[in-house]
Protein backbone atom coordinates (compact mmCIF):
# COMPACT_ATOMS: atom_id res chain seq x y z
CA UNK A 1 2.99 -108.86 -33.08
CA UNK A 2 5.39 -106.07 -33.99
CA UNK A 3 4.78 -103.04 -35.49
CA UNK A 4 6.95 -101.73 -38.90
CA UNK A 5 8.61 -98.16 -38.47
CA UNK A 6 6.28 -97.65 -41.31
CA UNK A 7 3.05 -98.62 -38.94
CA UNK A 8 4.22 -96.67 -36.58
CA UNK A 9 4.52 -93.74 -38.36
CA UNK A 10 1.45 -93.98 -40.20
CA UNK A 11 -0.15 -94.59 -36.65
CA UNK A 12 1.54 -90.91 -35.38
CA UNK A 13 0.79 -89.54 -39.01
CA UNK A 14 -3.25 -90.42 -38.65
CA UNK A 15 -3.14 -89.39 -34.70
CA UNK A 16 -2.14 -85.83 -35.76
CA UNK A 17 -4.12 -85.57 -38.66
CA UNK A 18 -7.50 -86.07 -36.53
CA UNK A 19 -5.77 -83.45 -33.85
CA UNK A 20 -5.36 -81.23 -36.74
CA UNK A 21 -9.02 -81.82 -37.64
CA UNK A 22 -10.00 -81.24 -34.09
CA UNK A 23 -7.89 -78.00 -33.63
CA UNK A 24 -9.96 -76.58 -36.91
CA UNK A 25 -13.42 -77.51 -34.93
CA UNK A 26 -12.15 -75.61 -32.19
CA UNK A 27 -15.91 -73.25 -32.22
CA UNK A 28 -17.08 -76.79 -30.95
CA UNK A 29 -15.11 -77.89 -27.80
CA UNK A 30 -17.43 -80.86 -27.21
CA UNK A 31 -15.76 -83.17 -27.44
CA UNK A 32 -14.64 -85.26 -24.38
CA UNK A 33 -13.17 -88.58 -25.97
CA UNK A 34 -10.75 -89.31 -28.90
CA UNK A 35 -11.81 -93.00 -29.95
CA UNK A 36 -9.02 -95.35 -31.88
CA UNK A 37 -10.83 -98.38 -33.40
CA UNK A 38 -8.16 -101.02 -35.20
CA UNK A 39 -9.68 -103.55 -37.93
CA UNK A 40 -8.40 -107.19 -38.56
CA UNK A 41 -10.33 -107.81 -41.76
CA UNK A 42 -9.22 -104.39 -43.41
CA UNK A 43 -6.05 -103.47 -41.16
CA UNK A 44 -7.16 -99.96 -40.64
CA UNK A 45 -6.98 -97.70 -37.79
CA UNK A 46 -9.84 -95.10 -37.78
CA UNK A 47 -9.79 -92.58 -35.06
CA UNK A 48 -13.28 -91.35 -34.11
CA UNK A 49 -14.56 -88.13 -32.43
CA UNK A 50 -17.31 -88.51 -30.37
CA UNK A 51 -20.29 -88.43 -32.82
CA UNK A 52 -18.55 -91.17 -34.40
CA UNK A 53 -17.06 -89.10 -37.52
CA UNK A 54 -13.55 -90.22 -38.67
CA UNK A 55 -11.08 -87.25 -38.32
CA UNK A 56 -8.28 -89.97 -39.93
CA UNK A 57 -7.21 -93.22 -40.77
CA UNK A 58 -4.59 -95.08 -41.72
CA UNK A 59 -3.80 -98.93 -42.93
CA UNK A 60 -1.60 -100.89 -40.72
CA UNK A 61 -0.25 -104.17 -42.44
CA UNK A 62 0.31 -106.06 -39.60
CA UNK A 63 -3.27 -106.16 -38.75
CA UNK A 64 -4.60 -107.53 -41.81
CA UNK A 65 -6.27 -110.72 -41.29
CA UNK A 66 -5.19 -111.00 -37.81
CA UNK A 67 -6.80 -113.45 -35.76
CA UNK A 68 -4.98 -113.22 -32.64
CA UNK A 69 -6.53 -113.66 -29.31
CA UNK A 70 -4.44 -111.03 -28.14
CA UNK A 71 -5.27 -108.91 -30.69
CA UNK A 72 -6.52 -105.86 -28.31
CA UNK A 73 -4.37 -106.13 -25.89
CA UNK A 74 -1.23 -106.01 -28.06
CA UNK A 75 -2.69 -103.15 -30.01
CA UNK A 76 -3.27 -101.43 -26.72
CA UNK A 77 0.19 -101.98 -25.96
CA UNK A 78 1.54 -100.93 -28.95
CA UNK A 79 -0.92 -97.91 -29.16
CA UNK A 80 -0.48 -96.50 -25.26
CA UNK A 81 3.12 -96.42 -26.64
CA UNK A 82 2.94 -94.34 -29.30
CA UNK A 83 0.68 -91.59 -27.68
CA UNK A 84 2.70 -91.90 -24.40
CA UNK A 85 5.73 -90.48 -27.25
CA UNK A 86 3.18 -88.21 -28.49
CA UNK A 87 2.26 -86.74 -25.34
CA UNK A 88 6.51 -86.84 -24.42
CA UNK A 89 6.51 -84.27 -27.85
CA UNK A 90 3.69 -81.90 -27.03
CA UNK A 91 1.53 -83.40 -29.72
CA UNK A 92 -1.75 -82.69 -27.57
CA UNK A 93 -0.97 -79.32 -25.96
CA UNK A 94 -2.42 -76.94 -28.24
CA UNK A 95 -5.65 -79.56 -28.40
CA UNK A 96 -8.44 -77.45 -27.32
CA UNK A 97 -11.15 -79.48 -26.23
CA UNK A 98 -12.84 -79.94 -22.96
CA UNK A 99 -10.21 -81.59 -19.85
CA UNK A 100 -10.22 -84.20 -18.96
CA UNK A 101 -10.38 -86.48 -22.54
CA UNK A 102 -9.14 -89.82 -23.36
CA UNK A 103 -7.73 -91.67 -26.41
CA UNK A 104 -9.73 -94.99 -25.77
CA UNK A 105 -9.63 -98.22 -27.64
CA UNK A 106 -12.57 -99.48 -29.29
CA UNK A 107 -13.99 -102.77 -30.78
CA UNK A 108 -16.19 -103.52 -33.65
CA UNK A 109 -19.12 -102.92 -32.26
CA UNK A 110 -17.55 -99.62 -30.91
CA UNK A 111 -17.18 -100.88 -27.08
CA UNK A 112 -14.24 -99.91 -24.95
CA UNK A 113 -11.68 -102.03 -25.15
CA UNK A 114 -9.07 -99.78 -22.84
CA UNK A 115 -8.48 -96.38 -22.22
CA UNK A 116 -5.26 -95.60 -23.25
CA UNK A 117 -4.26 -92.41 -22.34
CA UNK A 118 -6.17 -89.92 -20.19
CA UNK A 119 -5.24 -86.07 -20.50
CA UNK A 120 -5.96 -84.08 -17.68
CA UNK A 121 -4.16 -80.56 -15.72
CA UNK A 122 -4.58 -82.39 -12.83
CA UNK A 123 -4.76 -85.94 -12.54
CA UNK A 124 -2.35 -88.55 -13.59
CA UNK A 125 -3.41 -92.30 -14.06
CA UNK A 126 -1.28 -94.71 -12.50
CA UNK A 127 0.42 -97.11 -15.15
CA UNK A 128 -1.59 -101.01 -14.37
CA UNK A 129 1.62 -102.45 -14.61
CA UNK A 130 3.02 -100.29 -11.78
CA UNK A 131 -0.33 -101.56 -10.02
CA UNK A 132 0.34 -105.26 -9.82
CA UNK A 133 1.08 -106.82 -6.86
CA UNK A 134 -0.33 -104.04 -4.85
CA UNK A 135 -3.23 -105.90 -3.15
CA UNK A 136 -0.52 -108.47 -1.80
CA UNK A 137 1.40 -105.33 -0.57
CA UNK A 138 -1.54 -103.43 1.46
CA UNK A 139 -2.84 -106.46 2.55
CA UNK A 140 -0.01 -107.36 4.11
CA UNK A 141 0.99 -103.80 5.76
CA UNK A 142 -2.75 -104.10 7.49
CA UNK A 143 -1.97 -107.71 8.72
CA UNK A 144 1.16 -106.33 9.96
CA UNK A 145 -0.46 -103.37 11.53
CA UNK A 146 -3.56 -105.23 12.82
CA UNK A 147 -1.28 -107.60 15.28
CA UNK A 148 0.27 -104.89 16.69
């Protein structure tokens, strides 16, 4: 599943309307997670604060109706994208809200699909992709150190 330039903008569009909500609730730095919830009946994408209000949303046709088993992940995909080019523009530095938050992905039944992206001073989350494999890798460096 591919996303239109027009999804994609709408996506960026809604993602900086709910920091511009956030940024005007700035007396009330509470909030610690910035929740993006797709919809395959509707094809909307509501972004959530953390007592569940909507701070924007936006229609994505590409979703409607979708019945893909792969639904999340390809979302998450496409998603992790377009806040890693969000990030890559400054969209989030004048966000004040409590370090570290995450944009996280959420079902239906609002349970964490993925986190997306993680913003934090000081910590950096390692890409999964750049992750696989690893376990083959270490265990064979202690194999190779333990018959020494």
């Amino acid at each position: 599943m591919n996303l239109s330039v027009a999804s994609i903008d709408a996506i960026k569009l809604s993602i900086k309307k709910a920091i511009k909500e956030l940024r005007q609730k700035a007396d009330q730095p509470l909030v610690t997670d910035i929740y993006l919830q797709p919809d395959t009946d509707s094809g909307a994408l509501a972004i959530l604060d953390d007592n569940d209000e909507v701070l924007a949303k936006a229609n994505i046709q590409e979703w409607t109706d979708l019945n893909e088993e792969d639904f999340y992940a390809d979302s998450a995909t496409q998603l992790r994208n377009i806040l890693q080019q969000l990030q890559n523009d400054n969209a989030f530095e004048h966000l004040d809200i409590l370090k570290p938050y995450s944009f996280l992905l959420i079902d239906d039944d609002t349970e964490i699909v993925e986190d997306l992206l993680l913003i934090d001073d000081d910590l950096l989350i390692v890409n999964s992709e750049l992750l696989k494999g690893l376990d083959d890798e270490l265990d064979g460096f202690l194999k190779h150190l333990l018959e020494d």
